[in-house]
C-alpha atoms as a PDB file:
ATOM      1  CA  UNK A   1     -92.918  -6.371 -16.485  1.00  0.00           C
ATOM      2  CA  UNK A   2     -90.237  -9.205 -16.236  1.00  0.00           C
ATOM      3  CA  UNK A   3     -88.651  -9.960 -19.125  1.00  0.00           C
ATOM      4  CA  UNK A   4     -86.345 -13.451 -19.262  1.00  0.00           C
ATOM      5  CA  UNK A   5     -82.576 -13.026 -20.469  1.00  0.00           C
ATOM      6  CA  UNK A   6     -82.611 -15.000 -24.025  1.00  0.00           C
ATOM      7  CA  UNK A   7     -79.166 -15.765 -23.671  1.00  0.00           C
ATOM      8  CA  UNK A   8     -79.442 -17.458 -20.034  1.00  0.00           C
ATOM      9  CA  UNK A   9     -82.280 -19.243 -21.160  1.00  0.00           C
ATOM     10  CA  UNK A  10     -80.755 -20.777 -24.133  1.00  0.00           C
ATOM     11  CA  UNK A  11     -77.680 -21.630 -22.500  1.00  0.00           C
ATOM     12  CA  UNK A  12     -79.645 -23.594 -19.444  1.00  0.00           C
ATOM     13  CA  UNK A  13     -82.010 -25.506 -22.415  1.00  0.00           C
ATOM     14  CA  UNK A  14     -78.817 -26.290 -23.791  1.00  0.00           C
ATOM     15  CA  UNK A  15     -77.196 -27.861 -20.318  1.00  0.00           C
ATOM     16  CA  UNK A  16     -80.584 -29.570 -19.412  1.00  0.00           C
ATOM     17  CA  UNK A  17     -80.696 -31.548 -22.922  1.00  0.00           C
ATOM     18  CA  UNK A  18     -76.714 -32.323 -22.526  1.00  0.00           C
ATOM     19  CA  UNK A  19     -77.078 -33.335 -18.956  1.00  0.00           C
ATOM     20  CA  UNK A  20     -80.639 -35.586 -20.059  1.00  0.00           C
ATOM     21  CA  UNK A  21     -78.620 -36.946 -22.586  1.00  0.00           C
ATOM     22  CA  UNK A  22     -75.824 -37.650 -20.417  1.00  0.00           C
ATOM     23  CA  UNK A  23     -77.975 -39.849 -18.431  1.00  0.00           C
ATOM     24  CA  UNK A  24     -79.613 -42.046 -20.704  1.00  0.00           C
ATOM     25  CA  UNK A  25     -76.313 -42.592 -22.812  1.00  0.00           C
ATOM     26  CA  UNK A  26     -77.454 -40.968 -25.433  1.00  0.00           C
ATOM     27  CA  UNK A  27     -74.591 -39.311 -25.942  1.00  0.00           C
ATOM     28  CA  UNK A  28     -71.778 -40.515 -24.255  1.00  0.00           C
ATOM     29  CA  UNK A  29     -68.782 -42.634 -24.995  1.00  0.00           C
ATOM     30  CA  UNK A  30     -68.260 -45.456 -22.790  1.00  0.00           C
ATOM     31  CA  UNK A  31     -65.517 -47.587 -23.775  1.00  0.00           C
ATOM     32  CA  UNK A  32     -66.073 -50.657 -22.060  1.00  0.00           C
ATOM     33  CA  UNK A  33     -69.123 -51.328 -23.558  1.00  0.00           C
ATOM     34  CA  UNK A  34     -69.284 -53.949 -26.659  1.00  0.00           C
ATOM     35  CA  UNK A  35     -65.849 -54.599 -25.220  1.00  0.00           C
ATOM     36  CA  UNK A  36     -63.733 -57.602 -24.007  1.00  0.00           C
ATOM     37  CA  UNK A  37     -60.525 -58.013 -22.921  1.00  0.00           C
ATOM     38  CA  UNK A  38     -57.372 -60.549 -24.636  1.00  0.00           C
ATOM     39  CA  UNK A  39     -53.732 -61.145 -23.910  1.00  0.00           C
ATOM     40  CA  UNK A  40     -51.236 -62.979 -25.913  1.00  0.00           C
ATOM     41  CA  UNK A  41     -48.880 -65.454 -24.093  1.00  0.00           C
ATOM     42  CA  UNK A  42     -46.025 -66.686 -26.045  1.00  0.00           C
ATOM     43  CA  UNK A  43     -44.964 -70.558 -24.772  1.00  0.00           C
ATOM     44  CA  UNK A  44     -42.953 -70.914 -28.541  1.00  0.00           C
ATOM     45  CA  UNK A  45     -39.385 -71.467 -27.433  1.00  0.00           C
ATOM     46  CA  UNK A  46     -37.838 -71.401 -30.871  1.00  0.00           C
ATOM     47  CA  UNK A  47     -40.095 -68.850 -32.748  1.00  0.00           C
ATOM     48  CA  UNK A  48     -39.040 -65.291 -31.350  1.00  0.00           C
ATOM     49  CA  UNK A  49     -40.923 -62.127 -30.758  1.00  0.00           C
ATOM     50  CA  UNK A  50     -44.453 -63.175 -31.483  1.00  0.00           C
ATOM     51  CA  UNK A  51     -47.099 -60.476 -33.048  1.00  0.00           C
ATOM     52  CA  UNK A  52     -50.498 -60.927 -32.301  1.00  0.00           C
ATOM     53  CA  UNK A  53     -53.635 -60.492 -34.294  1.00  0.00           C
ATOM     54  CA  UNK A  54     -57.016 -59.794 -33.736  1.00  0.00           C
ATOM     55  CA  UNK A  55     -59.013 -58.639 -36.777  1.00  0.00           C
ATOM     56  CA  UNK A  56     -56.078 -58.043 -38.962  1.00  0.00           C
ATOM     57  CA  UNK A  57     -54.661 -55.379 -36.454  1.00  0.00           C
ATOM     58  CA  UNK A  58     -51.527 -55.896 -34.234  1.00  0.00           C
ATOM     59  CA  UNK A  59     -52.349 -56.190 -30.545  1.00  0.00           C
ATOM     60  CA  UNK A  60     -49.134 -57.621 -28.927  1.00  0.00           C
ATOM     61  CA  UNK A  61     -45.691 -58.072 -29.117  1.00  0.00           C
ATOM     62  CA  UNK A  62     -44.069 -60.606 -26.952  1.00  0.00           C
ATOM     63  CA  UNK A  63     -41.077 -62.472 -26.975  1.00  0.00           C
ATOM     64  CA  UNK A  64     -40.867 -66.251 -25.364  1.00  0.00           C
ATOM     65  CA  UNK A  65     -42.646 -66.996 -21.964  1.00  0.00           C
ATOM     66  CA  UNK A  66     -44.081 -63.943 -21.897  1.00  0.00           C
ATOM     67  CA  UNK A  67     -47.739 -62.337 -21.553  1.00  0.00           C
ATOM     68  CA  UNK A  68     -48.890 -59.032 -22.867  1.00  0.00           C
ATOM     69  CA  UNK A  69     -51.327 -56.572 -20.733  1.00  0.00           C
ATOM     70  CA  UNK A  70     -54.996 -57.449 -21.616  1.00  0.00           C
ATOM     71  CA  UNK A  71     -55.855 -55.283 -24.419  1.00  0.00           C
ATOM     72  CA  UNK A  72     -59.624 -54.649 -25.547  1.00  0.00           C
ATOM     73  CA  UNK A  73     -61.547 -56.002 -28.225  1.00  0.00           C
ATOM     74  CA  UNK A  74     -64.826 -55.955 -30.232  1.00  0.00           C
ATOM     75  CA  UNK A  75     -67.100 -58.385 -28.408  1.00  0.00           C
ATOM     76  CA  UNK A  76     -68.509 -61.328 -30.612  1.00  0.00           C
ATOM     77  CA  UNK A  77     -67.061 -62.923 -33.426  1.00  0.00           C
ATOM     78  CA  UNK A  78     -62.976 -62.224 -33.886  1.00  0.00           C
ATOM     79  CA  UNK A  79     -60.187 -63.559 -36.107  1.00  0.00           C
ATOM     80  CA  UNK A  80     -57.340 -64.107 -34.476  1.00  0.00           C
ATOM     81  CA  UNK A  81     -53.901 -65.079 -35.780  1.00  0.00           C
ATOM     82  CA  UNK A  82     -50.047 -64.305 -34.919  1.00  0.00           C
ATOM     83  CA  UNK A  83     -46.299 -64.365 -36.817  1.00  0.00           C
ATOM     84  CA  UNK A  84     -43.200 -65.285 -35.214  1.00  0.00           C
ATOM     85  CA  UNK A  85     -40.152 -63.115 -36.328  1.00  0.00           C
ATOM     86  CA  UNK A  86     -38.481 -66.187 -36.647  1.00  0.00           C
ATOM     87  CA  UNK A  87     -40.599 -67.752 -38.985  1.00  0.00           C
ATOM     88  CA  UNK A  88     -40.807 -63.957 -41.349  1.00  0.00           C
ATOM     89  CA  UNK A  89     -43.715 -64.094 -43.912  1.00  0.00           C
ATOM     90  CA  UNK A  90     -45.493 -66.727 -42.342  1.00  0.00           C
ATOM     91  CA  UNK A  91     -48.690 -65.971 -40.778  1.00  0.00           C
ATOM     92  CA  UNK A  92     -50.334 -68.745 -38.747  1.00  0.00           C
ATOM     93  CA  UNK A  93     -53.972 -70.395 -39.362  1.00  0.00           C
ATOM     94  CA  UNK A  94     -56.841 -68.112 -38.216  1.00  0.00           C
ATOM     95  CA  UNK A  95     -58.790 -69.357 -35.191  1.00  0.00           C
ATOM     96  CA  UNK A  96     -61.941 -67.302 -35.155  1.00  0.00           C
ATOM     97  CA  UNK A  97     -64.058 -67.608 -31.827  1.00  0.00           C
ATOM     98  CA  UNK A  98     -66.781 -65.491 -30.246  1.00  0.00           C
ATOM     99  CA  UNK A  99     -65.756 -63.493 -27.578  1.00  0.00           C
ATOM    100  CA  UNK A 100     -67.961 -62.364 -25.049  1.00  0.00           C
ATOM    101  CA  UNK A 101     -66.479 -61.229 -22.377  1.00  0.00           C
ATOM    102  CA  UNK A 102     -64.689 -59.681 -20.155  1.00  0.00           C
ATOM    103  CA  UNK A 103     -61.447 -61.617 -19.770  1.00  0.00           C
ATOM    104  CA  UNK A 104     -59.252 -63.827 -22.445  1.00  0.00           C
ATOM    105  CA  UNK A 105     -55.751 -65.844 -22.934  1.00  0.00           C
ATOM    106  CA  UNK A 106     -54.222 -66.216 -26.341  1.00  0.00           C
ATOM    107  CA  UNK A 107     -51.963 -69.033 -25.676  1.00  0.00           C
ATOM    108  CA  UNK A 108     -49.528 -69.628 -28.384  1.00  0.00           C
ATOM    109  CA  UNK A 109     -48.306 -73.041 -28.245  1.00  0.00           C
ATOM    110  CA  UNK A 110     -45.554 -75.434 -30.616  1.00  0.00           C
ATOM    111  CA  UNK A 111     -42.418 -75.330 -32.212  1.00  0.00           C
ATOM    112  CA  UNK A 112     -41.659 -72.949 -34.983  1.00  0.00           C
ATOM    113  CA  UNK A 113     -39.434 -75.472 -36.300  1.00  0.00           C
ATOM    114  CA  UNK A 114     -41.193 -78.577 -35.711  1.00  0.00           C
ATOM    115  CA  UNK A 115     -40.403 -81.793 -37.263  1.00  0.00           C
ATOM    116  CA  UNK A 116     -44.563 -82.982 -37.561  1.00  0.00           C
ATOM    117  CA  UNK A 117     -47.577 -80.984 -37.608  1.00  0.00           C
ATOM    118  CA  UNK A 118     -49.099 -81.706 -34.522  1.00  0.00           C
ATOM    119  CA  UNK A 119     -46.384 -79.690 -32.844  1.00  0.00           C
ATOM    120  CA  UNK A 120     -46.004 -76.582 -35.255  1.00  0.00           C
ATOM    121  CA  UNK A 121     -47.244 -73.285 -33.946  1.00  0.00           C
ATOM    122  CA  UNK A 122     -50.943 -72.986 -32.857  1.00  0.00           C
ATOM    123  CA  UNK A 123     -53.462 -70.669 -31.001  1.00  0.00           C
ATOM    124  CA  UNK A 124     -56.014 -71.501 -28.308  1.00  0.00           C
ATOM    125  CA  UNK A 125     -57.866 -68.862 -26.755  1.00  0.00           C
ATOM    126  CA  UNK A 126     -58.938 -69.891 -23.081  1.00  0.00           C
ATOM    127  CA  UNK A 127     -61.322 -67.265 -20.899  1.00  0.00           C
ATOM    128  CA  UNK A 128     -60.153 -66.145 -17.948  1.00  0.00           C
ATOM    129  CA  UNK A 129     -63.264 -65.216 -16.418  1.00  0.00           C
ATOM    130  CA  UNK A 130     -63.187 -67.108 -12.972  1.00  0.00           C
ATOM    131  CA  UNK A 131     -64.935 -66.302  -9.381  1.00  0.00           C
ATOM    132  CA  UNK A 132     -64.336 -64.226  -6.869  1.00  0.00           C
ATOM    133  CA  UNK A 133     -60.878 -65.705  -4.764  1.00  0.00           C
ATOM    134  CA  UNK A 134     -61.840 -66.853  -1.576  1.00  0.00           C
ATOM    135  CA  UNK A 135     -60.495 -65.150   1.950  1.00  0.00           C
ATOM    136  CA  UNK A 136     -56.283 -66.410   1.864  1.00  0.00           C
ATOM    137  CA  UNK A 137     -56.756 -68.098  -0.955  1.00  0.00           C
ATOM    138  CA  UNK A 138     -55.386 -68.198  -4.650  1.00  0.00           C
ATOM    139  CA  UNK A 139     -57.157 -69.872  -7.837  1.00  0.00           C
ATOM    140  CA  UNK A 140     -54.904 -71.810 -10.265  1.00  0.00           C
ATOM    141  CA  UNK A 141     -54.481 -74.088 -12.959  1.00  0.00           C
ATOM    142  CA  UNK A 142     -52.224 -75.778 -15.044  1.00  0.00           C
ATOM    143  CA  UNK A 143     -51.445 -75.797 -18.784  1.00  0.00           C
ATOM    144  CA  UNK A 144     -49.160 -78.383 -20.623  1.00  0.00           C
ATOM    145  CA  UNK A 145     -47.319 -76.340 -23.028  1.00  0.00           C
ATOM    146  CA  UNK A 146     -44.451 -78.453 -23.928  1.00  0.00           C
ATOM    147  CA  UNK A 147     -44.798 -79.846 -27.594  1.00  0.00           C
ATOM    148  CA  UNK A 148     -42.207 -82.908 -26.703  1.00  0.00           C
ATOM    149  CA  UNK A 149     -43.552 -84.216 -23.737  1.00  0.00           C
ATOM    150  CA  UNK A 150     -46.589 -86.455 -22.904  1.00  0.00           C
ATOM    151  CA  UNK A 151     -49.866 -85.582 -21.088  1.00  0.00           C
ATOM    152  CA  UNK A 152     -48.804 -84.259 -17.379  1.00  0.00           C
ATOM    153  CA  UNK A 153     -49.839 -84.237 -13.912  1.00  0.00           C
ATOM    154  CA  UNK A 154     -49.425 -81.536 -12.284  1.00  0.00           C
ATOM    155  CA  UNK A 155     -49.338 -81.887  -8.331  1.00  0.00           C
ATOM    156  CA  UNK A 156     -49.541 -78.604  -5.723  1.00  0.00           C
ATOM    157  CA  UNK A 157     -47.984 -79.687  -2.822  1.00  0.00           C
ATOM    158  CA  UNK A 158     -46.844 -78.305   0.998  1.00  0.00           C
ATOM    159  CA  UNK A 159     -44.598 -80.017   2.986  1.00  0.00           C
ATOM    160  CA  UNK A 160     -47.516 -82.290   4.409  1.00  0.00           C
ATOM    161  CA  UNK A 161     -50.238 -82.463   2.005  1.00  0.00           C
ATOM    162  CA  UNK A 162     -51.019 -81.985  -1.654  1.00  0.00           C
ATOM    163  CA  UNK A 163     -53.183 -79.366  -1.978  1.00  0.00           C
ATOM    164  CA  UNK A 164     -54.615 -79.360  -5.919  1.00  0.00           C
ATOM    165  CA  UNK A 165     -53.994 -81.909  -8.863  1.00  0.00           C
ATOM    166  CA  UNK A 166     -54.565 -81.479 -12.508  1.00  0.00           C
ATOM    167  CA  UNK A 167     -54.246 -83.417 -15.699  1.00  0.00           C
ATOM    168  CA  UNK A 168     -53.608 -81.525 -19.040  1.00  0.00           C
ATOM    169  CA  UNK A 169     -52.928 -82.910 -22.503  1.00  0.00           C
ATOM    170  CA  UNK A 170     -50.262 -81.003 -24.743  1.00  0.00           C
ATOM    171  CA  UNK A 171     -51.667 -77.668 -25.995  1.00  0.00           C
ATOM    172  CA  UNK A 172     -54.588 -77.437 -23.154  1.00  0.00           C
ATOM    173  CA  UNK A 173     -55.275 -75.929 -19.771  1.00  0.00           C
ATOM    174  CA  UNK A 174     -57.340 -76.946 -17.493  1.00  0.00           C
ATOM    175  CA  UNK A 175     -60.021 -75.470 -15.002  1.00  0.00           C
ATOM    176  CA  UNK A 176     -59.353 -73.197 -12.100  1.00  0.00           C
ATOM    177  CA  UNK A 177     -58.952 -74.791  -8.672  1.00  0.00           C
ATOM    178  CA  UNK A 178     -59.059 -72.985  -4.835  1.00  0.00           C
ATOM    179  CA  UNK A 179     -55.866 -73.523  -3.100  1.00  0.00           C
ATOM    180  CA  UNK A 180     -54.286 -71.894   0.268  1.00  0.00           C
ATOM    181  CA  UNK A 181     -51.844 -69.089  -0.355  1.00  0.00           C
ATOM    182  CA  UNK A 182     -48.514 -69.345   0.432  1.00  0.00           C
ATOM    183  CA  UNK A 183     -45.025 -71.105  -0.923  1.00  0.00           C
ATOM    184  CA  UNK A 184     -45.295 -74.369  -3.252  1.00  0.00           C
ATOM    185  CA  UNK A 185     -43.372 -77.278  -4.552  1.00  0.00           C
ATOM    186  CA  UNK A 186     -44.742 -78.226  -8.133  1.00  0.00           C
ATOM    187  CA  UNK A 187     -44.121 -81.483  -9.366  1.00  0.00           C
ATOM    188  CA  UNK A 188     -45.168 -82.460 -12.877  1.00  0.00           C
ATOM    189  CA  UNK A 189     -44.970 -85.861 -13.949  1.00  0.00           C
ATOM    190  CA  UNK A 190     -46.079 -88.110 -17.125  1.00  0.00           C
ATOM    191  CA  UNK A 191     -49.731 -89.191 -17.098  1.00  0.00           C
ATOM    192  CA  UNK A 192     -48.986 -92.453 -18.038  1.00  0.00           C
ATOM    193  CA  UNK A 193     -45.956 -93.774 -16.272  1.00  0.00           C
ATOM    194  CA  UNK A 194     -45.313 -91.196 -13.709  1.00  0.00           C
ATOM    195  CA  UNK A 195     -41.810 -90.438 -14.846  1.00  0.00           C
ATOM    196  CA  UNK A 196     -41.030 -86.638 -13.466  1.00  0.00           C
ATOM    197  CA  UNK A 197     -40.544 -84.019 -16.108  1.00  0.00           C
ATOM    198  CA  UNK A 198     -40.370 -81.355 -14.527  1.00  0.00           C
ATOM    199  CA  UNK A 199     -40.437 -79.537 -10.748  1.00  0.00           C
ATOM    200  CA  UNK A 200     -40.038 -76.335  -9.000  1.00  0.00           C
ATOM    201  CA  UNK A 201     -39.282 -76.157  -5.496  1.00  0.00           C
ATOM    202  CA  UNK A 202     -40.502 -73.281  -4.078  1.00  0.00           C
ATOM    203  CA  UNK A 203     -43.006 -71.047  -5.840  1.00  0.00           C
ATOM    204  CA  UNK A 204     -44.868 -68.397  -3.534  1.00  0.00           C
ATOM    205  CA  UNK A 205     -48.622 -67.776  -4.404  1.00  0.00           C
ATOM    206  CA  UNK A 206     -50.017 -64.550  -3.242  1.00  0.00           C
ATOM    207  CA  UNK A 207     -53.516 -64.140  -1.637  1.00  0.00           C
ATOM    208  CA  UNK A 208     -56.364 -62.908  -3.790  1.00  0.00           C
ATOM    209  CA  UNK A 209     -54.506 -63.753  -6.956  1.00  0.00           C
ATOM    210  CA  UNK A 210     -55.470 -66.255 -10.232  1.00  0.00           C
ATOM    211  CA  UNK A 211     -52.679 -68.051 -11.655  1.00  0.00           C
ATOM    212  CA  UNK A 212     -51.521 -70.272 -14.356  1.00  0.00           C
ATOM    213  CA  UNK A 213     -48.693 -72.636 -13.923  1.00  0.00           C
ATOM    214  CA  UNK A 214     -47.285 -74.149 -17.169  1.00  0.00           C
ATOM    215  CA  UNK A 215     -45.009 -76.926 -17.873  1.00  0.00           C
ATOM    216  CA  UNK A 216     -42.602 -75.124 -21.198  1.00  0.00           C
ATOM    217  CA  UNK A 217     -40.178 -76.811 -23.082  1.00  0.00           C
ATOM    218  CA  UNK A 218     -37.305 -74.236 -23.481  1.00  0.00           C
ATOM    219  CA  UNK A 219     -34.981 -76.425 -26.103  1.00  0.00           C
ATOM    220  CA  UNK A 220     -36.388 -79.147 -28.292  1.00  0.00           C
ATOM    221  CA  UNK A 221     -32.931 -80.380 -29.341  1.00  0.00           C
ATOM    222  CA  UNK A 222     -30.894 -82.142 -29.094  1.00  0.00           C
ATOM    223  CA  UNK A 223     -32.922 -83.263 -26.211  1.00  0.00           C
ATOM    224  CA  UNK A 224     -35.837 -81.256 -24.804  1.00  0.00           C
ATOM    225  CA  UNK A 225     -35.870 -79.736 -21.767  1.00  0.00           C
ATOM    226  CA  UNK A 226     -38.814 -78.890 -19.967  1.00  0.00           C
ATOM    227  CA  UNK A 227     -39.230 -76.255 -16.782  1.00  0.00           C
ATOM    228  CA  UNK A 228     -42.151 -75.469 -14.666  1.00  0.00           C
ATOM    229  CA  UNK A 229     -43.876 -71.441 -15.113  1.00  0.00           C
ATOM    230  CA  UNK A 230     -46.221 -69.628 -14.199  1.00  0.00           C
ATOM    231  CA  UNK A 231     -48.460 -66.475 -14.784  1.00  0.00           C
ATOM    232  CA  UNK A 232     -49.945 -63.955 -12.505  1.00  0.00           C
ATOM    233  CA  UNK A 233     -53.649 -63.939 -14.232  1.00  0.00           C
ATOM    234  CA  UNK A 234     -54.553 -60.992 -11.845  1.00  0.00           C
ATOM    235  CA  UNK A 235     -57.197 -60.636  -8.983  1.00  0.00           C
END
């Protein structure tokens, strides 16, 4: 008469549950779900290191011009705040938004010394969730981060053609637009009289990639003193 090993037995009940369990999730720990991801980028040219906060917890350190690595976060509703080391015991006004997913910008924007309040330090929290990039092709778009200056235009251009305008107000950013890879003038001039702020004459855009192109204000006195940037957003 056969008689089953108890041992074996238990020990292949006990893999068959773990493996069913596997499968339906029951168990297992998957840590991008409920998650999203945020960076901080730090356009405050007077402030130093910046610390950002999400929920009350630390989740970047970056000094100026600068972006962190996207770090995740609970999906839905977050607080989110920062301190500049320059500005010590000071913590900014809490923007709370609802995050859903899967890619965000904390753009820290202002003066840490400003002379009004429209220009002292603030947060706006842009999504970076875009389409796919076209075949030799880049995605970009432009932010106006300079606290001094007026609303700019921001022209893409070749030798022969322009290839994407935008128009962004102090503190915003605007959509992402399809361009050609390859190497770029960027001009950036005052929406309302065309007076050139800033430019950069040769900025090379590689294939695949999302980008953000800012127009900073390094020094607010004397006399500020603006300077075109840019980010790699990723693929």
């Amino acid at each position: 008469m056969y008689r089953p090993n108890r041992t074996m037995s238990a020990l292949i009940t006990t893999s068959v549950a773990a493996m069913a369990l596997s499968g339906c999730g029951g168990g297992g720990s998957d840590s991008s779900i409920d998650r999203v991801t945020v960076r901080s980028v730090n356009t405050i040219p007077d402030g130093g290191t910046s610390t950002q906060l999400v929920n009350g917890v630390s989740l970047a350190q970056q000094n100026y011009f600068s972006a962190s690595a996207y770090q995740p976060v609970a999906t839905g509703l977050d607080n989110l705040t920062f301190t500049l080391s320059g500005k010590p015991g000071v913590t900014y006004p809490t923007q709370t938004s609802t995050l859903t997913g899967p890619k965000y910008s904390a753009i820290l924007f202002g003066l840490a010394n400003a002379s009004v309040a429209a220009k002292s330090p603030q947060l706006a929290v842009v999504s970076d969730t875009d389409i796919t990039v076209p075949d030799n092709s880049i995605r970009i778009r432009f932010a106006q981060a300079a606290p001094d200056a007026p609303t700019a235009n921001f022209l893409l251009n070749l030798p022969a053609t322009t290839e994407a305008t935008a128009s962004a107000a102090y503190a915003t950013v605007s959509g992402y637009q399809t361009a050609t890879a390859g190497t770029y003038a960027i001009q950036v001039n005052s929406a309302s009289d065309g007076t050139s702020l800033a430019s950069n004459a040769s900025i090379t855009f590689s294939s695949g990639h999302h980008y953000t192109v800012f127009l900073s204000e390094s020094s607010a006195t004397p006399t500020p003193t603006y300077s075109v940037q840019y980010l790699d957003d990723g693929t």
